[in-house]
C-alpha atoms as a PDB file:
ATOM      1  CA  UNK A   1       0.000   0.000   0.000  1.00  0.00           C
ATOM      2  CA  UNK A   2       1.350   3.688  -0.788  1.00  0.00           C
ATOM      3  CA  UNK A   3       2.609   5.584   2.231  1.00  0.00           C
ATOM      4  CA  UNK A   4       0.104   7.115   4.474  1.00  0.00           C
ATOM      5  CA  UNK A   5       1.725  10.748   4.957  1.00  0.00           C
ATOM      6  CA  UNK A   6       2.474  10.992   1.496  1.00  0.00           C
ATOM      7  CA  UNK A   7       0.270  13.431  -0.246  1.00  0.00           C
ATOM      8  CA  UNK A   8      -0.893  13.487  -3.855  1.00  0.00           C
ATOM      9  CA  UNK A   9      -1.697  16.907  -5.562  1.00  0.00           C
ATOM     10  CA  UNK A  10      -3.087  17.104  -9.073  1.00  0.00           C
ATOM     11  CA  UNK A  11      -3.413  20.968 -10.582  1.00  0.00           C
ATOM     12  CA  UNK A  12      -0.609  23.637  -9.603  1.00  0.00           C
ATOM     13  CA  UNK A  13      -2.232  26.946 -10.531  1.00  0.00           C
ATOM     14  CA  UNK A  14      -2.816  29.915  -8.789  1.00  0.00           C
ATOM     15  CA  UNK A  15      -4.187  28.205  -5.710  1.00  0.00           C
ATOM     16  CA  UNK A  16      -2.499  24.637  -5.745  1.00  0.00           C
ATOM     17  CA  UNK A  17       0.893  25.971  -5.943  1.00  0.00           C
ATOM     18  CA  UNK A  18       0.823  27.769  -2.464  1.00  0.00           C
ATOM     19  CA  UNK A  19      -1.335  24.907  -0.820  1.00  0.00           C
ATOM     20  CA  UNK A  20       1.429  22.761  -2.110  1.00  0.00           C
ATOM     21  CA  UNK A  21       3.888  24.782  -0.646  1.00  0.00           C
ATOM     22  CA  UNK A  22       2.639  24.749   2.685  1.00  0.00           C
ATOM     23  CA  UNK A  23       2.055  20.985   2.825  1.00  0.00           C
ATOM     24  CA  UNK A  24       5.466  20.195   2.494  1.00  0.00           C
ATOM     25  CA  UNK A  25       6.674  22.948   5.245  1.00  0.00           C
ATOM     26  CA  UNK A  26       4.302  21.221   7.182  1.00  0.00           C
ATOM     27  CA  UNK A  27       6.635  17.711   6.561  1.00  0.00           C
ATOM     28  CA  UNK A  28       4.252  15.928   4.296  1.00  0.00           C
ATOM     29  CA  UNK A  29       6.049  13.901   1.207  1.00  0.00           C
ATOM     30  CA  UNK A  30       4.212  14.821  -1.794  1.00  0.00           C
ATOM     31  CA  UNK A  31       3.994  13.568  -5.553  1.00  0.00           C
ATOM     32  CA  UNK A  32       2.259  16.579  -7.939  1.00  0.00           C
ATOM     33  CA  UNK A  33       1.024  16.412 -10.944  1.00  0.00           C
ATOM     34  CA  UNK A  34       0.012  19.491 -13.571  1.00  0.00           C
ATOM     35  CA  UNK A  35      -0.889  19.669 -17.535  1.00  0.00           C
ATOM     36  CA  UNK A  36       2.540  21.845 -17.961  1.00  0.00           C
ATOM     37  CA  UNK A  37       6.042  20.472 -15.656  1.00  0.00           C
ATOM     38  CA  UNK A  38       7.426  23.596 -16.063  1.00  0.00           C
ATOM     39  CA  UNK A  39       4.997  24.773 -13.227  1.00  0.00           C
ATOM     40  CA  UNK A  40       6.211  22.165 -11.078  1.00  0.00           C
ATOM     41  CA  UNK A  41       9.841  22.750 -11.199  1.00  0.00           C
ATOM     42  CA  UNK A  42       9.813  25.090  -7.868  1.00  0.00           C
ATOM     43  CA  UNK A  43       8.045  22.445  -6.166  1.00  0.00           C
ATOM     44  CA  UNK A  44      10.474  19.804  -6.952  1.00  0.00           C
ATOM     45  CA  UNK A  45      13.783  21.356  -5.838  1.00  0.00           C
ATOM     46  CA  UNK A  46      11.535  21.999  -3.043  1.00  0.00           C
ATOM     47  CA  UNK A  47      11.712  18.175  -2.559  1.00  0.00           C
ATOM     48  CA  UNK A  48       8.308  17.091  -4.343  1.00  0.00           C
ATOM     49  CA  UNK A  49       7.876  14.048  -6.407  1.00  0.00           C
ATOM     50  CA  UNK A  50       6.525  14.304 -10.148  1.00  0.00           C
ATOM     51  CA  UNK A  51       4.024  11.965 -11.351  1.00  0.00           C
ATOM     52  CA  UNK A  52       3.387  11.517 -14.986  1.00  0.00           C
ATOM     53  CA  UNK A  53      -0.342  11.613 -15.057  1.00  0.00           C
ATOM     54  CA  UNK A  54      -3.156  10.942 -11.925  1.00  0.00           C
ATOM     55  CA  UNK A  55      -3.232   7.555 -12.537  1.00  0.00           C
ATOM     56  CA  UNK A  56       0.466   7.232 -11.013  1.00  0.00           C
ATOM     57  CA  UNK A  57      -0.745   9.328  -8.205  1.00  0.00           C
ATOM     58  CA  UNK A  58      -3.559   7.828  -7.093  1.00  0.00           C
ATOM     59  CA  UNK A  59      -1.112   4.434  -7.233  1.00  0.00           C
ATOM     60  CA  UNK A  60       1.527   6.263  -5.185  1.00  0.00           C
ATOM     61  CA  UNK A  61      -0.755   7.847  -2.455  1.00  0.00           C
ATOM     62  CA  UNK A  62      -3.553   7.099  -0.063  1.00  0.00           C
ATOM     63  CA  UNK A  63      -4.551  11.215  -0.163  1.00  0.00           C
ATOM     64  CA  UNK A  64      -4.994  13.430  -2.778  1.00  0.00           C
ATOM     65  CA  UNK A  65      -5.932  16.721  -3.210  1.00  0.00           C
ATOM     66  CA  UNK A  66      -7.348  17.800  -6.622  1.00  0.00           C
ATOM     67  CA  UNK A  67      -7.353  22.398  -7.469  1.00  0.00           C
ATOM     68  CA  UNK A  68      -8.562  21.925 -10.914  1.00  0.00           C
ATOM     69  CA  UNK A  69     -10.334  24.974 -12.963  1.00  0.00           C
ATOM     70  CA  UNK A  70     -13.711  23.552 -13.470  1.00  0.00           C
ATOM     71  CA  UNK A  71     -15.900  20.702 -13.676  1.00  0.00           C
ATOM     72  CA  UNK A  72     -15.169  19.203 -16.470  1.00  0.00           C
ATOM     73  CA  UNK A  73     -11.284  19.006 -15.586  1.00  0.00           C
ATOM     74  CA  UNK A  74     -12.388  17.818 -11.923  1.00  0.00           C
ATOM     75  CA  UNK A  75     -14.388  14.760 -13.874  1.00  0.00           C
ATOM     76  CA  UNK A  76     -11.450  13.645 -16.091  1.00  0.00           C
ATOM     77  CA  UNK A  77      -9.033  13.712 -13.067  1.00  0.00           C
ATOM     78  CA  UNK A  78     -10.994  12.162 -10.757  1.00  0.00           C
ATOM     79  CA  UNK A  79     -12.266   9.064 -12.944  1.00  0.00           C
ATOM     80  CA  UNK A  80      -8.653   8.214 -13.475  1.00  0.00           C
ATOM     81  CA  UNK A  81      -8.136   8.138  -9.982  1.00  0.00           C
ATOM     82  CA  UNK A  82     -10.988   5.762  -9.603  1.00  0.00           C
ATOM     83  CA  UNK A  83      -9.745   3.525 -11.735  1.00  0.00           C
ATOM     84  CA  UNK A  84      -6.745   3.052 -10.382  1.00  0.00           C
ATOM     85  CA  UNK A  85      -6.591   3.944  -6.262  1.00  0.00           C
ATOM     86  CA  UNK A  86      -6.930   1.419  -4.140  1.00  0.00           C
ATOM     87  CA  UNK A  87      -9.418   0.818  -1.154  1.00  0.00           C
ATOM     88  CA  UNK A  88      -8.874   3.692   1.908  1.00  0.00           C
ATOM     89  CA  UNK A  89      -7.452   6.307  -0.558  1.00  0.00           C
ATOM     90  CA  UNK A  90      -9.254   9.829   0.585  1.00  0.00           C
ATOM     91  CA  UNK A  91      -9.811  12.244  -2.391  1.00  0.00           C
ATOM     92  CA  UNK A  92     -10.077  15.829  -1.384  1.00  0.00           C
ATOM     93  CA  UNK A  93     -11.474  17.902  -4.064  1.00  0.00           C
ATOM     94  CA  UNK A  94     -10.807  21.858  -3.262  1.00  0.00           C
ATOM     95  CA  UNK A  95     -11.446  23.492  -6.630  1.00  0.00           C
ATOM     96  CA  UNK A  96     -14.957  24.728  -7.255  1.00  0.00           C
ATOM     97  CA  UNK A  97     -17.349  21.888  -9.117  1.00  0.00           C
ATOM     98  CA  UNK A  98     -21.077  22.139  -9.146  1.00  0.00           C
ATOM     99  CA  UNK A  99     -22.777  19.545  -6.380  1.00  0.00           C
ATOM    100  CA  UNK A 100     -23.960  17.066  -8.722  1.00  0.00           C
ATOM    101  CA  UNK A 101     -20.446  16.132 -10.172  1.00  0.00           C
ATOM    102  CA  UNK A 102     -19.451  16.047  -6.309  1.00  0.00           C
ATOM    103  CA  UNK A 103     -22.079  13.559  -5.107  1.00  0.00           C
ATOM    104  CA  UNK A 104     -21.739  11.684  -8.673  1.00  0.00           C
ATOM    105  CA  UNK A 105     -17.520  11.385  -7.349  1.00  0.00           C
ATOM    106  CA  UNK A 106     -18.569  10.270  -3.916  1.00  0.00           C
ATOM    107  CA  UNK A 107     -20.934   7.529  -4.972  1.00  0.00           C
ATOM    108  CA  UNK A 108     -19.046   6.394  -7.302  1.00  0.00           C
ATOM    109  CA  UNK A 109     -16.002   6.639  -4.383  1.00  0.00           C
ATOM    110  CA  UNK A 110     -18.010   4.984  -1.898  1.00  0.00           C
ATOM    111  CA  UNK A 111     -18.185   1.557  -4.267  1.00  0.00           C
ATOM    112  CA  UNK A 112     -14.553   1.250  -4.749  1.00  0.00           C
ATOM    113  CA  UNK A 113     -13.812   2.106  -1.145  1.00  0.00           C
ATOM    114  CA  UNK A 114     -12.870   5.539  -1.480  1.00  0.00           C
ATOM    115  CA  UNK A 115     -13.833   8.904   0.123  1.00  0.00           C
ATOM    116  CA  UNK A 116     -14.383  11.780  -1.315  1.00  0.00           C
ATOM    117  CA  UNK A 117     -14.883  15.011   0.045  1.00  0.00           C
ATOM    118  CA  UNK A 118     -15.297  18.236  -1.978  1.00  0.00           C
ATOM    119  CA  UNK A 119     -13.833  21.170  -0.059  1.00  0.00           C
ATOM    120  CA  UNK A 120     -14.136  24.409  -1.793  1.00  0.00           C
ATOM    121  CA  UNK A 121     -11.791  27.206  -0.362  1.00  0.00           C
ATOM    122  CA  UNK A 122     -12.450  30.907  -0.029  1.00  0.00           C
ATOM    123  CA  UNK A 123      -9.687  33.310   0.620  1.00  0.00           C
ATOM    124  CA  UNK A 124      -8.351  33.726  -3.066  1.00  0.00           C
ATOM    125  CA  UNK A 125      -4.047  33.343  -3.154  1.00  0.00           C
ATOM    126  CA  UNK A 126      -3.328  35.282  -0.611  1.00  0.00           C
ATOM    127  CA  UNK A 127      -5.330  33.108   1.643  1.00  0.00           C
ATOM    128  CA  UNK A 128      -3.813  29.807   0.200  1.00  0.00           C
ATOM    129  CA  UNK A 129      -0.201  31.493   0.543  1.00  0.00           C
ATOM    130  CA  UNK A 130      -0.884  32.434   4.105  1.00  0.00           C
ATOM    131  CA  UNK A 131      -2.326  29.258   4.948  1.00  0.00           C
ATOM    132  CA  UNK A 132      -6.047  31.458   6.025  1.00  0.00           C
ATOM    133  CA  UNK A 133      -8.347  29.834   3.409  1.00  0.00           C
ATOM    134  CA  UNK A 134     -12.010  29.629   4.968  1.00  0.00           C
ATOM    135  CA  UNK A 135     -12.665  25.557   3.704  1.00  0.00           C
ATOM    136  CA  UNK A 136     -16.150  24.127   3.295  1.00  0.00           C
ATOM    137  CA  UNK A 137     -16.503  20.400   3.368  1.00  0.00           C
ATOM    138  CA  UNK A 138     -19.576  18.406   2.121  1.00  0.00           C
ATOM    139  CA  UNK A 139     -18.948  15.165   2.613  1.00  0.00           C
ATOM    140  CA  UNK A 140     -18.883  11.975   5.391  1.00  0.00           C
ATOM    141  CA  UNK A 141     -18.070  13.061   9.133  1.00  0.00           C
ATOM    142  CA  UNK A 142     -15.543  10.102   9.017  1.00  0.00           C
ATOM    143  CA  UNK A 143     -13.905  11.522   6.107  1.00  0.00           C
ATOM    144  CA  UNK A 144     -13.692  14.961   7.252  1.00  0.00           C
ATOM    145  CA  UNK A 145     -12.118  13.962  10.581  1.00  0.00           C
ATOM    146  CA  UNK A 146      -9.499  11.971   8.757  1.00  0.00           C
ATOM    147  CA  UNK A 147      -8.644  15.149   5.838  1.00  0.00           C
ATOM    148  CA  UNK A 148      -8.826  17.579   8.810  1.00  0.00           C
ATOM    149  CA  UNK A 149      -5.466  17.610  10.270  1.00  0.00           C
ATOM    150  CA  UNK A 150      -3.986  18.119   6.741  1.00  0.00           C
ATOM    151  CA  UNK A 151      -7.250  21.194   5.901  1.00  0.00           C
ATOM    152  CA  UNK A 152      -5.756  23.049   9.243  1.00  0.00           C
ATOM    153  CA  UNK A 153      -2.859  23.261   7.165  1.00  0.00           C
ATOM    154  CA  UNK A 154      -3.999  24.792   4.441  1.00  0.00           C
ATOM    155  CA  UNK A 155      -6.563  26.960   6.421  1.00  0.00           C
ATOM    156  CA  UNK A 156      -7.991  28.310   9.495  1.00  0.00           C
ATOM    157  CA  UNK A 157     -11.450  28.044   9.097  1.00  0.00           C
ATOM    158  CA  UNK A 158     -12.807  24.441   8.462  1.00  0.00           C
ATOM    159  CA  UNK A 159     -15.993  24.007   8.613  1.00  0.00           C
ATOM    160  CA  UNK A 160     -17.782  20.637   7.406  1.00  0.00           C
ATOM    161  CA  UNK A 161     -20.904  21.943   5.458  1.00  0.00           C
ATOM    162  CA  UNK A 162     -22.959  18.411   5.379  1.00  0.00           C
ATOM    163  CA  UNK A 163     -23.082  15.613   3.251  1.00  0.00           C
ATOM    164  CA  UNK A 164     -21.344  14.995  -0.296  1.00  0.00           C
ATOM    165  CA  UNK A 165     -22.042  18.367  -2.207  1.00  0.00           C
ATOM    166  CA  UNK A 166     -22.535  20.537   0.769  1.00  0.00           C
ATOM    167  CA  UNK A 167     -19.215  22.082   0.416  1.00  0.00           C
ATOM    168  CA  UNK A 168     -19.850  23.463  -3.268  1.00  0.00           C
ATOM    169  CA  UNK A 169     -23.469  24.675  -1.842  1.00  0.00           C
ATOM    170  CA  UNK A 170     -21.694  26.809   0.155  1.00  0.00           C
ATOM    171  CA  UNK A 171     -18.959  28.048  -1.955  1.00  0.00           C
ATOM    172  CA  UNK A 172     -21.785  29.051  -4.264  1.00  0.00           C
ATOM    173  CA  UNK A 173     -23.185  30.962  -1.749  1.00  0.00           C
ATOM    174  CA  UNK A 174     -20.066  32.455  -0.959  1.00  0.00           C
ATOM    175  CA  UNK A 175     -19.393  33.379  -4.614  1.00  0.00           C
ATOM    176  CA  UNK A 176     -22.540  35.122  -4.414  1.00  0.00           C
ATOM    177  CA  UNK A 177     -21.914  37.524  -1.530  1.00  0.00           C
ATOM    178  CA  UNK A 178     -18.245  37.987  -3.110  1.00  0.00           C
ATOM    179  CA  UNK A 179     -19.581  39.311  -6.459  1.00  0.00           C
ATOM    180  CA  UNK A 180     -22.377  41.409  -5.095  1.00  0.00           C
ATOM    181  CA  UNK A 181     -19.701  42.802  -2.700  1.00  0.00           C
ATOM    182  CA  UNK A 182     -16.876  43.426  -5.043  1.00  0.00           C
ATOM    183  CA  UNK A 183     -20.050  44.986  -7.294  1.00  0.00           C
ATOM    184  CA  UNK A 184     -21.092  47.499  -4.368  1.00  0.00           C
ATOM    185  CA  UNK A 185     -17.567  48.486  -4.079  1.00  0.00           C
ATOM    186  CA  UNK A 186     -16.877  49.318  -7.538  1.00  0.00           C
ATOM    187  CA  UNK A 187     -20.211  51.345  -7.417  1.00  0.00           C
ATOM    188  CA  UNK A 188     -19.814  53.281  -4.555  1.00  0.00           C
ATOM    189  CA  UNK A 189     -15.863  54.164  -5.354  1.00  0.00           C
ATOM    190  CA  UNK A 190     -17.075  55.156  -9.265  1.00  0.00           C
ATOM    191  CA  UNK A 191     -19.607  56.944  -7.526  1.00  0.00           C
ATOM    192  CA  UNK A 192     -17.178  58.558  -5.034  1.00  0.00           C
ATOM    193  CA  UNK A 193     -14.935  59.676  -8.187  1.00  0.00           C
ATOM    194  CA  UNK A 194     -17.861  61.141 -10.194  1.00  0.00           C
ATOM    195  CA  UNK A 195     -19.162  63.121  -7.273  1.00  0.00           C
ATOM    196  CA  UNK A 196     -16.010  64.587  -6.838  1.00  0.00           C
ATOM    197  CA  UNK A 197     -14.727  63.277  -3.880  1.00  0.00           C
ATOM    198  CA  UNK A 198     -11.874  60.957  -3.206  1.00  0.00           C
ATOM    199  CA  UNK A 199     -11.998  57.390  -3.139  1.00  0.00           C
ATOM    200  CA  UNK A 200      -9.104  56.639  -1.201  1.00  0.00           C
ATOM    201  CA  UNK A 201     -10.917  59.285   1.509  1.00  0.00           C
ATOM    202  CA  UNK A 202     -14.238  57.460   0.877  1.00  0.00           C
ATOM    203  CA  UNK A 203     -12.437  54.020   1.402  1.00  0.00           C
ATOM    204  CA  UNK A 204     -11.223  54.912   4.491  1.00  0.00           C
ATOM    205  CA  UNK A 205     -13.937  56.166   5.983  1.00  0.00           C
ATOM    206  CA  UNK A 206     -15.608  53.044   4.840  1.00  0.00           C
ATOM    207  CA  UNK A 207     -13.730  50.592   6.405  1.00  0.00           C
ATOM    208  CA  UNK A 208     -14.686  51.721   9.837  1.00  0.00           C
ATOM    209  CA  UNK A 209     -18.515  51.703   9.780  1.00  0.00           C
ATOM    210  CA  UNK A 210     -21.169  48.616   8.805  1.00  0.00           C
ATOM    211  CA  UNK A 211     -19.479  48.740   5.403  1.00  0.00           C
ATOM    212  CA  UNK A 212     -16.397  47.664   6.243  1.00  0.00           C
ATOM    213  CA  UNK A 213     -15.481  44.156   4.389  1.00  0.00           C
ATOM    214  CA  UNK A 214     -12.572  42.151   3.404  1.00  0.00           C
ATOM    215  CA  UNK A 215     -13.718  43.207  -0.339  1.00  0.00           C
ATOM    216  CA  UNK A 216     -13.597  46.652   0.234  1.00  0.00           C
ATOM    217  CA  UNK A 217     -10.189  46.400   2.100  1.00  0.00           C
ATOM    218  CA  UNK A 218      -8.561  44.199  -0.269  1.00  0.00           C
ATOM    219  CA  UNK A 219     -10.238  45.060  -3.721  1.00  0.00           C
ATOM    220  CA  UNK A 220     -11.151  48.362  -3.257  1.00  0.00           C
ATOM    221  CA  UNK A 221      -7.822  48.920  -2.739  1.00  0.00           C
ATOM    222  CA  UNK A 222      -7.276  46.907  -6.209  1.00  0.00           C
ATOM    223  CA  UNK A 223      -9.392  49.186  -7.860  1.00  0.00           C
ATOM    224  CA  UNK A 224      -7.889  52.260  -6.180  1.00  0.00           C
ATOM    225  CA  UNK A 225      -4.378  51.256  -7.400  1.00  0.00           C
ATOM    226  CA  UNK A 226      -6.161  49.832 -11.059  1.00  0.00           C
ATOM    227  CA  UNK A 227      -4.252  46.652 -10.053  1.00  0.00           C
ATOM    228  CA  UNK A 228      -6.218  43.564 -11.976  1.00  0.00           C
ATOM    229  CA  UNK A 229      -3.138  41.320 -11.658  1.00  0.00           C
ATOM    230  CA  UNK A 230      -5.349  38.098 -10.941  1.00  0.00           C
ATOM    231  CA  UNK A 231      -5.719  36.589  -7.895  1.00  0.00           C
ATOM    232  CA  UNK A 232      -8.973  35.199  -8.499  1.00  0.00           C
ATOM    233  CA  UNK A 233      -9.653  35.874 -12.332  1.00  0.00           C
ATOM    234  CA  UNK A 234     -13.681  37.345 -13.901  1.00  0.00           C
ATOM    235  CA  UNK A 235     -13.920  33.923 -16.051  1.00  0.00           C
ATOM    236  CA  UNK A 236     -13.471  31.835 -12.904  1.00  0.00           C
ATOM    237  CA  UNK A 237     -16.071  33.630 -10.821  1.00  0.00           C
ATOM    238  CA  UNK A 238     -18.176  33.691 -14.061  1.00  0.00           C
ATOM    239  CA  UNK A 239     -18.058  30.081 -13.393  1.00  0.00           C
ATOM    240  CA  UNK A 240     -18.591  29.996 -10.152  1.00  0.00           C
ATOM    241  CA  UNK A 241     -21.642  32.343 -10.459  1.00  0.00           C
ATOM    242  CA  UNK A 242     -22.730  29.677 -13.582  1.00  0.00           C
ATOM    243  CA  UNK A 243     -23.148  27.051 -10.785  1.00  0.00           C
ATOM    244  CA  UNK A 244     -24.546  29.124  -8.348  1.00  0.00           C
ATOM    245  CA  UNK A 245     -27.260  29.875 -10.686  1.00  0.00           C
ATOM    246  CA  UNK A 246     -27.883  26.070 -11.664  1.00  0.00           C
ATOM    247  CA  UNK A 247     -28.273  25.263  -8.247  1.00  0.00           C
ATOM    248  CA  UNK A 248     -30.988  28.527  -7.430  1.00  0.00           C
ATOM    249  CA  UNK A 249     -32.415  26.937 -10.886  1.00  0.00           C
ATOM    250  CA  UNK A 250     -32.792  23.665  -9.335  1.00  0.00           C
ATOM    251  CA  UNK A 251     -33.631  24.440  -5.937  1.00  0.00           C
ATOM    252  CA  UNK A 252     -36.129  27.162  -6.963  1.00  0.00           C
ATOM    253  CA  UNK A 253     -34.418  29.861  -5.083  1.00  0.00           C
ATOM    254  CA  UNK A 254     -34.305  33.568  -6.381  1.00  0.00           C
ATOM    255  CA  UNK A 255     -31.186  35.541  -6.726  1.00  0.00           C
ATOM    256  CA  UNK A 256     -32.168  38.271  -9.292  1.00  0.00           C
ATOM    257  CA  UNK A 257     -28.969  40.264  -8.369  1.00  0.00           C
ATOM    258  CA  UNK A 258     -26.819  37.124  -8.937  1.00  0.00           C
ATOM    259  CA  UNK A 259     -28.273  37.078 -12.845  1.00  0.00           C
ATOM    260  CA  UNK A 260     -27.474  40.731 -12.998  1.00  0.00           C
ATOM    261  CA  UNK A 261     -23.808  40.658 -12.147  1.00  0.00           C
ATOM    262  CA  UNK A 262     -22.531  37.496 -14.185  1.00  0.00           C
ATOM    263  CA  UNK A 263     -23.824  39.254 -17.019  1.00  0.00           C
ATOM    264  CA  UNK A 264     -21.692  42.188 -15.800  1.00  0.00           C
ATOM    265  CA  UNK A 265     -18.649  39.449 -15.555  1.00  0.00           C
ATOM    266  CA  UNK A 266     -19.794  38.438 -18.790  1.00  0.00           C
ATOM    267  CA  UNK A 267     -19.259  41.656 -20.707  1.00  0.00           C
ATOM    268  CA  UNK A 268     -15.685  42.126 -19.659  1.00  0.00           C
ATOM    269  CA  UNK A 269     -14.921  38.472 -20.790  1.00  0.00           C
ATOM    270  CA  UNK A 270     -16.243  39.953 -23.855  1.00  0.00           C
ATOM    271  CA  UNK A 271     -14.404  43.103 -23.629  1.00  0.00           C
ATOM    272  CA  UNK A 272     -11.312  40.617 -23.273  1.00  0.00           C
ATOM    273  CA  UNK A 273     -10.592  41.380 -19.281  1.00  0.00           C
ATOM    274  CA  UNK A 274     -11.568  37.429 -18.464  1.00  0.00           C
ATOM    275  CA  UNK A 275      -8.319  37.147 -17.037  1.00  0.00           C
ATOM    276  CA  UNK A 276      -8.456  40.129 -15.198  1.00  0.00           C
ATOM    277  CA  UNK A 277      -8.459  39.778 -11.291  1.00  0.00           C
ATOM    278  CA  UNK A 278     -12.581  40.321 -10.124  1.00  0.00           C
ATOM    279  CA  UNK A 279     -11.884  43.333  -9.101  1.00  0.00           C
ATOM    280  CA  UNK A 280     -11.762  44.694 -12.851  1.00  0.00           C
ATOM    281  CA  UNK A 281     -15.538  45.237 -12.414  1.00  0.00           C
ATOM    282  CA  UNK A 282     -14.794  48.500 -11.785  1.00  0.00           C
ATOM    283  CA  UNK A 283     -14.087  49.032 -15.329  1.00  0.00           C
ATOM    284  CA  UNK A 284     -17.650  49.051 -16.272  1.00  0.00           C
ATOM    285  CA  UNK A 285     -17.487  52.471 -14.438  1.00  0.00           C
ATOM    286  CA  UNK A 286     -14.072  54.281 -14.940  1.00  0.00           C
ATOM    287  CA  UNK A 287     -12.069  52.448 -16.785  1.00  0.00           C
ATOM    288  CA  UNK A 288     -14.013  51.697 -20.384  1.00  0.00           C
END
């Protein structure tokens, strides 16, 4: 059987490069896997393994962590993992996935002997750098207790959501307030800056009242600085809004707002700012 402490991680990107990094500070062998090497390479003088596909991961380790961009890479990976892990291997999916594909994944864990957990993360990179990410877990309590020592690694807010799919419930949710918020800032700052008054002023005052926010902290100081260097980029929370709405679709829940800023996100990724950090929606304002 593969090593117990050795750690599999599959997707090196914006947010599975620092969660990599911080697993092996925290003494944990791990074998990684990405579509390009190249992105790998600071990870492996770091002491990390290289695996030439998921397959040889899920042969080489009895947990993996998948940060993959969107369903559709999440179902690829993780059916190759299937096939080939063996019985008491824990899959911990923290990219964003709609609940469906995550409770599909579990099932079709649960007959092979596997658990899988999808854990969404909040926090954007600087939270997975700093080790802060806010983690939601939908999946078996006996599952969660067993990822949790390596989560508290990663984050310092775990919270297990409910069963399989709970976890991308929430991070839809969370999505939601994100956009609205980052939407309310670029508003009122535009709105500061057309009136005449300065945003930077405005900001401050802000950020000591009922306004006050992480997103108006973090991006409003983005948009002060026009600094759309991604951390989390407008196609990804396009797609994250996408699922959000599938699930209100589903579940018959309203979220009128929600419709009206993806099609905000929407027009920049037509304006060709997809890969612009969120905080670009400010441009619909200011910026043209």
């Amino acid at each position: 059987m593969p090593p117990t402490k050795t750690i599999g991680v599959i997707g090196l990107g914006i947010m599975g490069q620092p969660i990599a990094r911080n697993l092996l500070r925290a003494g944990h062998p791990l074998i990684v896997f990405t579509r390009t090497r190249a992105s790998a390479e600071q990870l492996l003088h770091a002491g990390a393994e290289w695996a030439e596909g998921p397959a040889q991961v899920a042969q080489k380790c009895r947990t993996i962590i998948l940060m993959l961009p969107d369903p559709p890479a999440v179902e690829q990976v993780a059916l190759e993992i299937l096939a080939s892990a063996s019985p008491g291997t824990l899959v911990i999916d923290m990219g964003t996935t709609t609940p469906n594909l995550s409770r599909r994944l579990a099932e079709l864990g649960a007959a092979k002997g596997v658990e899988v957990l999808d854990a969404p993360v909040s926090g954007g990179q600087v939270g997975a750098e700093k080790a802060t990410l806010s983690i939601m877990v939908g999946g078996k309590p006996e599952a969660f207790e067993r990822a949790l020592p390596i989560l508290r690694v990663l984050g310092s807010n775990v919270t297990r959501v409910g069963d399989a799919g709970a976890g991308q419930i929430a991070k839809a949710c969370n999505q939601i307030i994100v956009g609205l918020t980052i939407e309310a800032v670029a508003e009122a700052l535009a709105l500061a800056t057309k009136a005449g008054v300065d945003p930077a002023r405005v900001r401050q005052a802000l950020l000591g009242g009922f306004a006050a926010s992480r997103i108006l902290e973090l991006h409003g100081q983005r948009m002060l600085d026009r600094n759309y260097v991604p951390g989390a980029r407008v196609r990804t929370h396009h797609k994250d809004l996408q699922i959000a709405l599938d699930i209100a679709s589903q579940s018959g829940a309203a979220v009128p707002i929600t419709w009206q800023v993806d099609e905000f996100f929407q027009q920049l990724i037509a304006q060709g700012y997809g890969d612009d950090d969120h905080s670009a929606l400010l441009r619909r304002f200011l910026d043209g």
